[in-house]
C-alpha atoms as a PDB file:
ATOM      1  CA  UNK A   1      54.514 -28.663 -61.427  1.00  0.00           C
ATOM      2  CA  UNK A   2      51.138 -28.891 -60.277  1.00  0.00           C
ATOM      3  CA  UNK A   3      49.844 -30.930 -62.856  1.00  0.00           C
ATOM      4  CA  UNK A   4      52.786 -33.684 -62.827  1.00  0.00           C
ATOM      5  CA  UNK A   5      51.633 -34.312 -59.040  1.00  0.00           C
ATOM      6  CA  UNK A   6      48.578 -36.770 -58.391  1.00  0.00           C
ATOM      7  CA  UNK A   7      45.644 -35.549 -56.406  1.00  0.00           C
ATOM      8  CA  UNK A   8      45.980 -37.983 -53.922  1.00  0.00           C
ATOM      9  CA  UNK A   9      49.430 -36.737 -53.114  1.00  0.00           C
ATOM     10  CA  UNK A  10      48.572 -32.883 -53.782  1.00  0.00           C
ATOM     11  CA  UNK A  11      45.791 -33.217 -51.030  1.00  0.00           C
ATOM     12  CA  UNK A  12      48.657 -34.558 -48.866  1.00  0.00           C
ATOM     13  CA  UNK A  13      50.781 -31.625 -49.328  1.00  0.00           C
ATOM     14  CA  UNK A  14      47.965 -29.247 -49.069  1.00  0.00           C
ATOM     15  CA  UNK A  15      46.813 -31.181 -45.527  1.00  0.00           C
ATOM     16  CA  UNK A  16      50.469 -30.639 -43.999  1.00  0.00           C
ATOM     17  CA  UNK A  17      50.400 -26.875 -45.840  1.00  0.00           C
ATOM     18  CA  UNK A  18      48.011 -26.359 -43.291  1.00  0.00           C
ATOM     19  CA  UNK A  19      48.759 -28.013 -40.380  1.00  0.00           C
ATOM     20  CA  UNK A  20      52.087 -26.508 -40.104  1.00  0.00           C
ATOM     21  CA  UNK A  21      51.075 -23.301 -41.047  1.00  0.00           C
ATOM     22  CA  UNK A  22      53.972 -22.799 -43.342  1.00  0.00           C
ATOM     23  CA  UNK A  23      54.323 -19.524 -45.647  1.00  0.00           C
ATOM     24  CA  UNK A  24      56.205 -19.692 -49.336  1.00  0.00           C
ATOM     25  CA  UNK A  25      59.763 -17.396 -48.547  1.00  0.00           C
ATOM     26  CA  UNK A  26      58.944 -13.766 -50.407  1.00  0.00           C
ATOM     27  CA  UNK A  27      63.061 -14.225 -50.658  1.00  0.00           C
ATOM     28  CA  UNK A  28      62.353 -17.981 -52.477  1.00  0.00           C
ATOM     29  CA  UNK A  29      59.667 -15.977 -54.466  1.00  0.00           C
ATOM     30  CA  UNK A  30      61.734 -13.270 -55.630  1.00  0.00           C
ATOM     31  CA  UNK A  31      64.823 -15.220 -56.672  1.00  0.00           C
ATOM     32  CA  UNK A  32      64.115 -15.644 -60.264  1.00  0.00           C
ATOM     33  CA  UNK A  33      63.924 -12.100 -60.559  1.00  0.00           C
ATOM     34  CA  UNK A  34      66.831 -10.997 -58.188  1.00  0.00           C
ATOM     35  CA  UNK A  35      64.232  -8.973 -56.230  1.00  0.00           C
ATOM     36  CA  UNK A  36      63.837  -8.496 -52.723  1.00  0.00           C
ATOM     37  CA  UNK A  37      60.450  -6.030 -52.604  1.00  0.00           C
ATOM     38  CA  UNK A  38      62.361  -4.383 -49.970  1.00  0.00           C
ATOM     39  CA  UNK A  39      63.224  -0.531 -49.477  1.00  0.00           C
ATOM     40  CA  UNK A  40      65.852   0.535 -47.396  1.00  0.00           C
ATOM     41  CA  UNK A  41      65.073   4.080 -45.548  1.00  0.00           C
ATOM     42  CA  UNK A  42      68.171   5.657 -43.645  1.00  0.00           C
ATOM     43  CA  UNK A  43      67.205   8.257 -41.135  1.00  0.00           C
ATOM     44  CA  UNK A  44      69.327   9.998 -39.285  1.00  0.00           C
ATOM     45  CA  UNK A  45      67.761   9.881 -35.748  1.00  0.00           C
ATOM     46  CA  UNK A  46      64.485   8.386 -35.563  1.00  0.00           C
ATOM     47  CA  UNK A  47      63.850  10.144 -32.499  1.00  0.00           C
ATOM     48  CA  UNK A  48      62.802  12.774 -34.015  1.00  0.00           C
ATOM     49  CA  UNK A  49      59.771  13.129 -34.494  1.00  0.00           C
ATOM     50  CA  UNK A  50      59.889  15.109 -37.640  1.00  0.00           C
ATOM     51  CA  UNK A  51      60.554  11.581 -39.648  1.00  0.00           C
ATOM     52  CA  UNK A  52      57.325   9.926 -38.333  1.00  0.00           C
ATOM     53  CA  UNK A  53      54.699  11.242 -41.080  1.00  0.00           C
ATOM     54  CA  UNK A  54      57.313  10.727 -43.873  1.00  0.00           C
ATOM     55  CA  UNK A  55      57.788   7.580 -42.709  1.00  0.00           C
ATOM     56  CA  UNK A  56      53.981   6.906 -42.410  1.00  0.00           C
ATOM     57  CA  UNK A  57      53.844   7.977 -46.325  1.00  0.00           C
ATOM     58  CA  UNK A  58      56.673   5.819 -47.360  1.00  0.00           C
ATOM     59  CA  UNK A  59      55.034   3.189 -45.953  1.00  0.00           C
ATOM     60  CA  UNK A  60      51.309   3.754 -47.533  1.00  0.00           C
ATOM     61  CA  UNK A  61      53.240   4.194 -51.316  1.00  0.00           C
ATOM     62  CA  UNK A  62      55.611   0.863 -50.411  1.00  0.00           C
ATOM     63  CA  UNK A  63      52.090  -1.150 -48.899  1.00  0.00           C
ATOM     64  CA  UNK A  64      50.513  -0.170 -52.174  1.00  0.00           C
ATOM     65  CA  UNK A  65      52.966  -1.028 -54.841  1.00  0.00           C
ATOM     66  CA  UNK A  66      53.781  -4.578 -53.007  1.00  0.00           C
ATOM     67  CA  UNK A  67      57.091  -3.489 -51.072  1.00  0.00           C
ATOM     68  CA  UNK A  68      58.254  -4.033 -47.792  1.00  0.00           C
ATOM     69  CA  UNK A  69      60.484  -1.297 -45.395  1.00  0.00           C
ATOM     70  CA  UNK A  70      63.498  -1.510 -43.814  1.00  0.00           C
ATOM     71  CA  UNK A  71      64.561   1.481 -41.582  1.00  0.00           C
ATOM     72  CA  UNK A  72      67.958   2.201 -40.610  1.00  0.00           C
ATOM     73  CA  UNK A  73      68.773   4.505 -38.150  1.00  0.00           C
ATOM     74  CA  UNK A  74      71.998   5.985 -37.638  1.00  0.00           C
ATOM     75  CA  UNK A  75      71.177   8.172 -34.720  1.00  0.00           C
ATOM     76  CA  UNK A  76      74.033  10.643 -36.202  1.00  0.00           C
ATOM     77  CA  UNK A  77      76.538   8.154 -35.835  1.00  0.00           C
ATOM     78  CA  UNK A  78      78.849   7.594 -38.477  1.00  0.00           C
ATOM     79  CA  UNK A  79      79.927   4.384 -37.422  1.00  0.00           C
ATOM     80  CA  UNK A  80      76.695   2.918 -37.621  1.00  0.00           C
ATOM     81  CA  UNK A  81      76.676   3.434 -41.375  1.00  0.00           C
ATOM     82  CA  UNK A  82      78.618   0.768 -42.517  1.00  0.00           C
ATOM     83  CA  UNK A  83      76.166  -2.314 -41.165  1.00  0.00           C
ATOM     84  CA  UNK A  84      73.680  -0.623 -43.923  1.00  0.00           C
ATOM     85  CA  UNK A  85      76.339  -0.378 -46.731  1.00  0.00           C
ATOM     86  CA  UNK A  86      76.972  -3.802 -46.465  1.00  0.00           C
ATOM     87  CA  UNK A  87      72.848  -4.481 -46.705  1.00  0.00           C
ATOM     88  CA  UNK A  88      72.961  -2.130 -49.933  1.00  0.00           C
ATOM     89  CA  UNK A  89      76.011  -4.274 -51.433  1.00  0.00           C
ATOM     90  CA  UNK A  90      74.583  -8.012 -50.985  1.00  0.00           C
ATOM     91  CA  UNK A  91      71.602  -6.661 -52.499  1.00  0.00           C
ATOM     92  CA  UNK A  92      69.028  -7.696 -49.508  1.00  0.00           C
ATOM     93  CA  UNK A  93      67.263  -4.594 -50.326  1.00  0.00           C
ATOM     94  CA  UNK A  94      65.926  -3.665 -54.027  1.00  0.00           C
ATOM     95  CA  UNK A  95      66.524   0.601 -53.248  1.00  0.00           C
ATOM     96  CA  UNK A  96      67.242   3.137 -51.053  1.00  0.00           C
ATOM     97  CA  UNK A  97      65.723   6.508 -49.566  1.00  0.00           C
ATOM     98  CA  UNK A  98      68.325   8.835 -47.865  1.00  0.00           C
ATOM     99  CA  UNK A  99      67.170  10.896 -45.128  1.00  0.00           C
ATOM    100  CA  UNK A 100      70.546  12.150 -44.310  1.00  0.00           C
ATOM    101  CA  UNK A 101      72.557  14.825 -45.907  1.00  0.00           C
ATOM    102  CA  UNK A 102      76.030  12.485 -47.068  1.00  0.00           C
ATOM    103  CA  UNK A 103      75.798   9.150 -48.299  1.00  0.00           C
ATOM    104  CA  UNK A 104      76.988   6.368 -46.418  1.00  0.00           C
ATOM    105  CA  UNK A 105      80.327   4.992 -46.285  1.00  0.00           C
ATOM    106  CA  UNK A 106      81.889   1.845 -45.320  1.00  0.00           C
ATOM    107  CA  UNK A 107      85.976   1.565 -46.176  1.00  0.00           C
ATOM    108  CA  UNK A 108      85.701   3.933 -49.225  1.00  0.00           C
ATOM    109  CA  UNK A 109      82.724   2.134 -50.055  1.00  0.00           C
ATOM    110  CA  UNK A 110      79.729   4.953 -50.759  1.00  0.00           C
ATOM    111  CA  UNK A 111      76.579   3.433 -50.470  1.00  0.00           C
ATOM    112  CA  UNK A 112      75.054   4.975 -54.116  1.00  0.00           C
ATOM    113  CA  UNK A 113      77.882   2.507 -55.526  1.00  0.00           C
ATOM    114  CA  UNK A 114      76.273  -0.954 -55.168  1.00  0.00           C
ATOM    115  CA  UNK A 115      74.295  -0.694 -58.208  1.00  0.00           C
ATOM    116  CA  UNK A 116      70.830  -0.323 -56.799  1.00  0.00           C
ATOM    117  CA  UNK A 117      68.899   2.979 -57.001  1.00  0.00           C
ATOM    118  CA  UNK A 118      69.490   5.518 -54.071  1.00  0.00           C
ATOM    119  CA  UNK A 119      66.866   8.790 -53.630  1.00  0.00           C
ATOM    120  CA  UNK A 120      66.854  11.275 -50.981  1.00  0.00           C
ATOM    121  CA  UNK A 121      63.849  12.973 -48.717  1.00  0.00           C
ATOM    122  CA  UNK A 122      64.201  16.227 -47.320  1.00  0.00           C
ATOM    123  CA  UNK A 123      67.525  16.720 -48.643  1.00  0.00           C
ATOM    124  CA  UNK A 124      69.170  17.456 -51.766  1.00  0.00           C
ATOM    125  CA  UNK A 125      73.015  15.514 -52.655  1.00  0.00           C
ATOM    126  CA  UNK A 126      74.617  15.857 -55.825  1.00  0.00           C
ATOM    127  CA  UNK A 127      73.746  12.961 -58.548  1.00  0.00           C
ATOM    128  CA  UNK A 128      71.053  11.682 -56.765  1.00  0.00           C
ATOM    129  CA  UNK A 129      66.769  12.230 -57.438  1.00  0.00           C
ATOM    130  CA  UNK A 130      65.495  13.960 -54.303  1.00  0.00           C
ATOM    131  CA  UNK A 131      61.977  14.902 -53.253  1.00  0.00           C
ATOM    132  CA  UNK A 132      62.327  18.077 -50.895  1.00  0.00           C
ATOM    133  CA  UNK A 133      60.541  21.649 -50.401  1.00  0.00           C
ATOM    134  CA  UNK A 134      62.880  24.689 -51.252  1.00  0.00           C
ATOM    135  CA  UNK A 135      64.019  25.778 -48.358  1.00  0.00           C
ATOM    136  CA  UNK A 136      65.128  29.064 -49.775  1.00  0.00           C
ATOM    137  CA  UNK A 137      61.600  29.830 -51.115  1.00  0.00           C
ATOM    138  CA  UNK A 138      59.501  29.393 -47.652  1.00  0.00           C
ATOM    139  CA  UNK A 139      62.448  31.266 -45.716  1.00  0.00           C
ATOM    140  CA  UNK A 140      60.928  34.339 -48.232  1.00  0.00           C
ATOM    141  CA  UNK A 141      57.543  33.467 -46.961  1.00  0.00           C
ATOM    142  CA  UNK A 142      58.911  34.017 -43.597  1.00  0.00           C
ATOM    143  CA  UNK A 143      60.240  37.113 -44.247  1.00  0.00           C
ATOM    144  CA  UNK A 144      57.576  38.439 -46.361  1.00  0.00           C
ATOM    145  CA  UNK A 145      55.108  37.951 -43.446  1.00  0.00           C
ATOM    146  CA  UNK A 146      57.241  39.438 -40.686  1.00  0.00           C
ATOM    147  CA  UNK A 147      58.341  42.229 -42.957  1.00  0.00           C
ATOM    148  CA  UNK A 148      54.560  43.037 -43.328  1.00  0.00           C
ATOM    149  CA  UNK A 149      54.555  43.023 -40.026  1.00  0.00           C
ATOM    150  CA  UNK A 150      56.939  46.025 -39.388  1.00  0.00           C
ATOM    151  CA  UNK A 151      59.674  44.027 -37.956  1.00  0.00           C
ATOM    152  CA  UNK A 152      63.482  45.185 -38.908  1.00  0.00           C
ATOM    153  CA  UNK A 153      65.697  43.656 -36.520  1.00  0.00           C
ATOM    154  CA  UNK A 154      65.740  39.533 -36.497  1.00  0.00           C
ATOM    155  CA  UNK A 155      67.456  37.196 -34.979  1.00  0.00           C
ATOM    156  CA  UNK A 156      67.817  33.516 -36.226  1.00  0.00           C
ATOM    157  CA  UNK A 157      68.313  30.209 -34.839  1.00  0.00           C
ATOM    158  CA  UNK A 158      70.590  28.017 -37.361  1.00  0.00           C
ATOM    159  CA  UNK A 159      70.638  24.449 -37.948  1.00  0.00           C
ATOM    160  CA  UNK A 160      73.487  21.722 -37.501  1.00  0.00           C
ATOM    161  CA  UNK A 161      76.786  23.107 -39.416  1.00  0.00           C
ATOM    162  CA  UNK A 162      76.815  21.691 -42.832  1.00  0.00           C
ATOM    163  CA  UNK A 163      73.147  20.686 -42.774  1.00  0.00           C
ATOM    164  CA  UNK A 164      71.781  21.061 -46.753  1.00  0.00           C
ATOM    165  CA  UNK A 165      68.277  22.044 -45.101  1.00  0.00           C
ATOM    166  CA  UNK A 166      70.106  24.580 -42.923  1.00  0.00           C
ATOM    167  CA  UNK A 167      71.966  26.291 -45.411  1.00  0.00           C
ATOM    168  CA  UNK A 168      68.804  26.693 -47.433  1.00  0.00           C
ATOM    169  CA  UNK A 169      66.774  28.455 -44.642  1.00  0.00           C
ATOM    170  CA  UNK A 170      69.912  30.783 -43.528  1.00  0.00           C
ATOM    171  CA  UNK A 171      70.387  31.557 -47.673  1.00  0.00           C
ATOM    172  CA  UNK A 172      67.191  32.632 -47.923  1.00  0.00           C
ATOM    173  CA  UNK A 173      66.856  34.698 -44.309  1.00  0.00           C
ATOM    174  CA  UNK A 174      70.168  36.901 -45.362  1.00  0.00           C
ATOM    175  CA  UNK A 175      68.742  37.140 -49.544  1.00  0.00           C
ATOM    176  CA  UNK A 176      65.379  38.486 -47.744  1.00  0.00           C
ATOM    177  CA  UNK A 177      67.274  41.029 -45.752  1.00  0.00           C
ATOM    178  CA  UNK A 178      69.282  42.176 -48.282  1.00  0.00           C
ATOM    179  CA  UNK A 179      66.736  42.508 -51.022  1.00  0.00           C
ATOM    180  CA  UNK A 180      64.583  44.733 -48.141  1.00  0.00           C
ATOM    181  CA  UNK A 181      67.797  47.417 -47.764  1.00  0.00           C
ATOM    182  CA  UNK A 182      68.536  45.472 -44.241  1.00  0.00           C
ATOM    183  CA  UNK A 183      71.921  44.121 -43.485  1.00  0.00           C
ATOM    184  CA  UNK A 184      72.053  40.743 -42.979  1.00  0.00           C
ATOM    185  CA  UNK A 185      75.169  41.119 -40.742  1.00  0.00           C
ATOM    186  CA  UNK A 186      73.277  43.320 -38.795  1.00  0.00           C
ATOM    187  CA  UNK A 187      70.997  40.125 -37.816  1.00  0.00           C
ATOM    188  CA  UNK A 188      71.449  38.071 -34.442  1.00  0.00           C
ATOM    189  CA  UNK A 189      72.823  34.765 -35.418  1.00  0.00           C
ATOM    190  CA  UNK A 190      72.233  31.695 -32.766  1.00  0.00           C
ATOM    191  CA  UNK A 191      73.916  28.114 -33.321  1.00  0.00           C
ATOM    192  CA  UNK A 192      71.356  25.458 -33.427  1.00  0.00           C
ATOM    193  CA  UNK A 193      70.768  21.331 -34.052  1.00  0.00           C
ATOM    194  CA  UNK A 194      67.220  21.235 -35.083  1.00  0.00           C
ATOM    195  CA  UNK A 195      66.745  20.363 -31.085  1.00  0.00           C
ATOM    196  CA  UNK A 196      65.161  21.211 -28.310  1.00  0.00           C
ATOM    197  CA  UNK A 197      68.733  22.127 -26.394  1.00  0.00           C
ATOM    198  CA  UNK A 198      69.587  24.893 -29.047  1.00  0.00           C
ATOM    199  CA  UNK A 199      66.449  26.792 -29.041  1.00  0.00           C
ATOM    200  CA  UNK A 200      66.565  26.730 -25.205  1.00  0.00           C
ATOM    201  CA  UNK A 201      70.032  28.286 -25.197  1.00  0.00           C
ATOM    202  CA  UNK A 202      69.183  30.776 -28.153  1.00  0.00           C
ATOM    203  CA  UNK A 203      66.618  31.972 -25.795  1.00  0.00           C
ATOM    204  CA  UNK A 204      69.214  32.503 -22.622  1.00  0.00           C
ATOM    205  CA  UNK A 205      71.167  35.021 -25.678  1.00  0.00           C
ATOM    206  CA  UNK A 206      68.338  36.673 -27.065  1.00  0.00           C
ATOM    207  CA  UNK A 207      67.537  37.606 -23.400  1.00  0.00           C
ATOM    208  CA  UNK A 208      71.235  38.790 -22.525  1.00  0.00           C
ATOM    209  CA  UNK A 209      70.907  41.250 -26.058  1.00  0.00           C
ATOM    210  CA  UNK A 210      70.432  44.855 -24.531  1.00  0.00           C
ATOM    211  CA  UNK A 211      68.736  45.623 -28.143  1.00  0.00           C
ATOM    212  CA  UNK A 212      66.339  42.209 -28.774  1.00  0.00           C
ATOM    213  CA  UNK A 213      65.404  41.987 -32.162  1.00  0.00           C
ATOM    214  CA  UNK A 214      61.290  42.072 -32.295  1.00  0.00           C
ATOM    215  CA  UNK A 215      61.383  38.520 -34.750  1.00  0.00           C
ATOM    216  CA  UNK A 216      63.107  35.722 -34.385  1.00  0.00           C
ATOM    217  CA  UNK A 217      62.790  32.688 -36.837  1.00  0.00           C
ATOM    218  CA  UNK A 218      63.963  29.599 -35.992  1.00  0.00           C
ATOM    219  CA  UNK A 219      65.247  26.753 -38.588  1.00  0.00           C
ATOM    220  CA  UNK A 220      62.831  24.001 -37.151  1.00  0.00           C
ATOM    221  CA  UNK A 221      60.033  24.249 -34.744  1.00  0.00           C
ATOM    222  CA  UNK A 222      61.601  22.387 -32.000  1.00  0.00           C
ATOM    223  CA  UNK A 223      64.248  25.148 -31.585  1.00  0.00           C
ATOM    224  CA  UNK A 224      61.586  27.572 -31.796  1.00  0.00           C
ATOM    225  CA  UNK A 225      58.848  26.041 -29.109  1.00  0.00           C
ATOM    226  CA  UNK A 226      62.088  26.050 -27.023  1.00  0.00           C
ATOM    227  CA  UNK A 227      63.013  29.492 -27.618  1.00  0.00           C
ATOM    228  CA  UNK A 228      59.231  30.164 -26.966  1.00  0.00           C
ATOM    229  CA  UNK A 229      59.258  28.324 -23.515  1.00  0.00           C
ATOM    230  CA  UNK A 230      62.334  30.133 -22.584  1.00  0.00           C
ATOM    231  CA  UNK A 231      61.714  33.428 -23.119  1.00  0.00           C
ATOM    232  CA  UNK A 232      58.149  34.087 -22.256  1.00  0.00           C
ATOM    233  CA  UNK A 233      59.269  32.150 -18.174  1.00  0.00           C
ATOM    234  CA  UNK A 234      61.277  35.247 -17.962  1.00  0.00           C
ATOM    235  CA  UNK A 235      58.823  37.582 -18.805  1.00  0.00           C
ATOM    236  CA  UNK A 236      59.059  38.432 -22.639  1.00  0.00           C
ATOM    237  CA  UNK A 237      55.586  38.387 -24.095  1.00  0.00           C
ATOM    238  CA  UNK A 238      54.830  36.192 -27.586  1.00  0.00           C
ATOM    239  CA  UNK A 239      53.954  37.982 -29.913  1.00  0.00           C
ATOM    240  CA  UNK A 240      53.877  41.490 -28.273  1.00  0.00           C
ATOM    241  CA  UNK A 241      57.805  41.657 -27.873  1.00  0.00           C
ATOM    242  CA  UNK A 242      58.842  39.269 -30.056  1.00  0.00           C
ATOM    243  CA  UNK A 243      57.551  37.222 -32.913  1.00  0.00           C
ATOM    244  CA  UNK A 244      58.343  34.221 -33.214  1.00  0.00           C
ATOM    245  CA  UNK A 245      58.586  31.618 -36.291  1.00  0.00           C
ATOM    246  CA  UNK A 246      59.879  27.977 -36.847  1.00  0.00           C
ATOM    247  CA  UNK A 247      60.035  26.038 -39.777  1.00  0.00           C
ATOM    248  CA  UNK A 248      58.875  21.932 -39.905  1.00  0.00           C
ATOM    249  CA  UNK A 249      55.230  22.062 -39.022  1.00  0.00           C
ATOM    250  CA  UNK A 250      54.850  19.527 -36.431  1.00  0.00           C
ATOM    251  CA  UNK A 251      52.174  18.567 -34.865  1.00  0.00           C
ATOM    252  CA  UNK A 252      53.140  20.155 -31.427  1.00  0.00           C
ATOM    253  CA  UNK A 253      53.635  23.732 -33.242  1.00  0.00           C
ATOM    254  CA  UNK A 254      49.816  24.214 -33.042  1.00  0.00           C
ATOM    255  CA  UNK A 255      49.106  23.016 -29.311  1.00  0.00           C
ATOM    256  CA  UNK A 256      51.597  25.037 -28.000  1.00  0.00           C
ATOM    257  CA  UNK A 257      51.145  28.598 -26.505  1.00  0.00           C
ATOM    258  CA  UNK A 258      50.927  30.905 -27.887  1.00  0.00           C
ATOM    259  CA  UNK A 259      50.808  28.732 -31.265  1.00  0.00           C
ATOM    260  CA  UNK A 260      53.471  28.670 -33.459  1.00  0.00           C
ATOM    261  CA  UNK A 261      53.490  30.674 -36.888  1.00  0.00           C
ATOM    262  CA  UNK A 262      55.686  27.966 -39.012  1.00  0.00           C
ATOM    263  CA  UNK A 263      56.356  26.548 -42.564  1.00  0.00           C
ATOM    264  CA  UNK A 264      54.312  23.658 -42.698  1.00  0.00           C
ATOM    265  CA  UNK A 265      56.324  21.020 -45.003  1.00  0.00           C
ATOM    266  CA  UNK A 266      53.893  18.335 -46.399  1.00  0.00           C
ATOM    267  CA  UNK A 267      55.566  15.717 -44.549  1.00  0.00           C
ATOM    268  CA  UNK A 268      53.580  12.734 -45.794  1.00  0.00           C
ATOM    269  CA  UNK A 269      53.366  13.937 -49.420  1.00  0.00           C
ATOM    270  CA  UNK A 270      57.459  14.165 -49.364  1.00  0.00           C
ATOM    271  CA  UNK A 271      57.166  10.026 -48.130  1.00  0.00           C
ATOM    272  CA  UNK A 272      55.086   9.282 -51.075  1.00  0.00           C
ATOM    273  CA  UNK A 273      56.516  11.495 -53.482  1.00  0.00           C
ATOM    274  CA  UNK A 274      59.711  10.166 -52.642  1.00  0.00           C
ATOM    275  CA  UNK A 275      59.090   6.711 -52.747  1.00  0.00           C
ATOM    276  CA  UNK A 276      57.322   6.993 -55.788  1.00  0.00           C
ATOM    277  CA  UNK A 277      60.102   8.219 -57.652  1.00  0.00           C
ATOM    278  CA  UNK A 278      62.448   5.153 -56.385  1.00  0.00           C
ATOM    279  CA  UNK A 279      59.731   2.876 -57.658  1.00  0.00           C
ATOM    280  CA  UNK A 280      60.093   4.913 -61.030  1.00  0.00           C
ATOM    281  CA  UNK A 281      63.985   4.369 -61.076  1.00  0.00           C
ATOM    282  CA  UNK A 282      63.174   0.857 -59.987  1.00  0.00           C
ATOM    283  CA  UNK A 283      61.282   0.021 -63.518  1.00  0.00           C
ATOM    284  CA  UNK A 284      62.900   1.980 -65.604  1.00  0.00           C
ATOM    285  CA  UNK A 285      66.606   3.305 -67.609  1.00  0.00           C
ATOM    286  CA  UNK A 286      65.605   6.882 -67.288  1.00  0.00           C
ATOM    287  CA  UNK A 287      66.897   9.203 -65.432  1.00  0.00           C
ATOM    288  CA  UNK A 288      65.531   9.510 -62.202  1.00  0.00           C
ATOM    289  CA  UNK A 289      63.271  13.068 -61.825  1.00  0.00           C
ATOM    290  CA  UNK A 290      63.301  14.991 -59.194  1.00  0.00           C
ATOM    291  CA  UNK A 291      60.703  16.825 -57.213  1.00  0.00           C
ATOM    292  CA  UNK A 292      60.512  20.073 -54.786  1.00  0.00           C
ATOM    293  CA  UNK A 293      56.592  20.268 -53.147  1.00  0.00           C
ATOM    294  CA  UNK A 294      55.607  23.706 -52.086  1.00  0.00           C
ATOM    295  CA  UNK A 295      55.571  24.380 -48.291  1.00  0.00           C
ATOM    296  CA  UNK A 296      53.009  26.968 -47.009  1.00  0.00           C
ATOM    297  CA  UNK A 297      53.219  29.492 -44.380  1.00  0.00           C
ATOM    298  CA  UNK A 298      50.904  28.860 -41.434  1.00  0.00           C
ATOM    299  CA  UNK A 299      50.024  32.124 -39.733  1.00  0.00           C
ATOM    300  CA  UNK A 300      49.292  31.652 -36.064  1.00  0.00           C
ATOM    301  CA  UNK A 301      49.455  33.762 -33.063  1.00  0.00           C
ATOM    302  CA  UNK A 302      53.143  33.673 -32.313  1.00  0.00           C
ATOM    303  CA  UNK A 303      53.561  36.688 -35.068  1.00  0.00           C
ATOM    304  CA  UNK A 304      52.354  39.549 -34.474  1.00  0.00           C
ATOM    305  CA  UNK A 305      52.947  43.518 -35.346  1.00  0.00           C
ATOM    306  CA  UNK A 306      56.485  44.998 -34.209  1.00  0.00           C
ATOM    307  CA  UNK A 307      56.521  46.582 -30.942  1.00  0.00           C
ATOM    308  CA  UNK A 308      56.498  50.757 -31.617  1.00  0.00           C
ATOM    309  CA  UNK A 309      59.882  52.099 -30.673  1.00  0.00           C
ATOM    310  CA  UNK A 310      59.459  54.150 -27.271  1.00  0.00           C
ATOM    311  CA  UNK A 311      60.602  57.728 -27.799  1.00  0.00           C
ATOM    312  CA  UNK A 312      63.556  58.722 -25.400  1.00  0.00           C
ATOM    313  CA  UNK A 313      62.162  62.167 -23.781  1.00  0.00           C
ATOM    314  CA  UNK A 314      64.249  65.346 -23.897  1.00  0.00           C
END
């Protein structure tokens, strides 16, 4: 203790404090109270630049309520999950926020089983809090807007198979065109990965179709700048032909050209949010809440009225 240490020999320790330039261990700190200040956050592929704002958010509500971040990134590899299991199990990190749509494994291990509290971003898995937009809801702001447009025949880009975000936007594109009186069989469907690659070879189909449909929305704007690019090099004019819509609202969606009507998810509000409800399960027994943000529709000049049908002369 302080005062059980002469001043002599506590300006001696002080002195060397200095001179080394030593720094007390946060773990050393922390031991008394089993707590590391540390928050794991699993993405899974931090090249995508989706993550960065949510990321940026996480960090400003972590920097704020004295925590540290950890990110692990997967890179959609499953066998990358077990290094972060074991993290989660020897307790090096205090809780975790789940980018990715399954919890990690390691040998029948699941991640949300160490004890420690686990929330999700973005996406929504069974038992666990989650901060996330309804992805049903904006894919009716999507339709809403083309519908009031004039368009009736769609096409739509889909995201990676299983993919809780995915299934969301496609729900909500086929509820749309069946509460209008459309069939949403009748729609062109297009397999997608939230990437650049899918929206490029959506594009090649849409342009094989005989009958195009006059919208197409795509499940994240990456596929649907890519469709964009695609399209209009052979020809096809944006919005006059076809309107186009994505869903993400990345930065990119509004320097593009034309710019890109999209769902504009309030990426670093969903980082905060998010890690503010760890925090909460962090200090307290509760149950953990969970929250859904609203996403707006940002109208730009990839949408535009649906082409008139040209009459076929006698």
């Amino acid at each position: 203790m302080p005062d059980q240490v002469s001043p002599s020999a506590r300006a001696r320790v002080m002195a060397a404090i200095q001179a080394t330039g030593y720094t007390p261990s946060a773990l050393g700190r922390n031991l008394r109270s089993q707590s590391t200040k540390i928050v794991l956050v699993v993405v899974p592929n931090l090249a995508n630049p989706f993550f960065a704002e949510i990321l940026r958010g996480i960090d400003d509500e972590l920097v704020a309520s004295g925590y540290g971040l950890v990110i692990g990134n997967l890179d959609n590899l499953p066998d990358r999950e077990p290094r972060y299991v074991d993290m989660v199990f020897a307790r090096q990190v205090d809780g975790v926020l789940l980018f990715s749509g399954r919890i990690p494994e390691d040998s029948g291990r699941l991640m949300n089983e160490a004890g420690i509290p686990v929330a999700t971003v973005c996406v929504k898995i069974a038992g666990l809090p989650y901060v996330m937009v309804n992805d049903g809801v904006a894919s009716a702001q999507v339709m809403e807007h083309l519908f009031a447009l004039g368009h009736r025949r769609f096409g739509f880009i889909e995201g990676p198979v299983g993919n809780i975000n995915a299934i969301g936007r496609k729900k909500g594109f086929r509820k749309a065109l069946k509460k209008a009186g459309l069939d949403p069989d009748a729609a062109s469907y297009w397999p997608g990965d939230f990437m650049f690659e899918s929206g490029v070879e959506a594009g090649r189909q849409f342009l094989a179709l005989k009958r195009r449909p006059t919208a197409v929305y795509a499940a994240s704007d990456h596929m649907a700048i890519a469709f964009m690019k695609t399209v209009t090099a052979a020809g096809v004019q944006i919005p006059e032909e076809v309107s186009v819509v994505g869903f993400d609202g990345i930065e990119f969606s509004e320097f593009v050209t034309p710019t890109l009507t999209t769902i504009s998810q309030p990426r670093h509000a969903l980082g905060r949010t998010g890690t503010q409800v760890l925090l909460e399960a962090l200090g307290s027994d509760c149950r953990p809440r969970s929250v859904e943000l609203d996403a707006p529709l940002l109208i730009r000049e990839s949408t535009g009225p649906a082409p008139k049908t040209k009459r076929r002369r006698a």
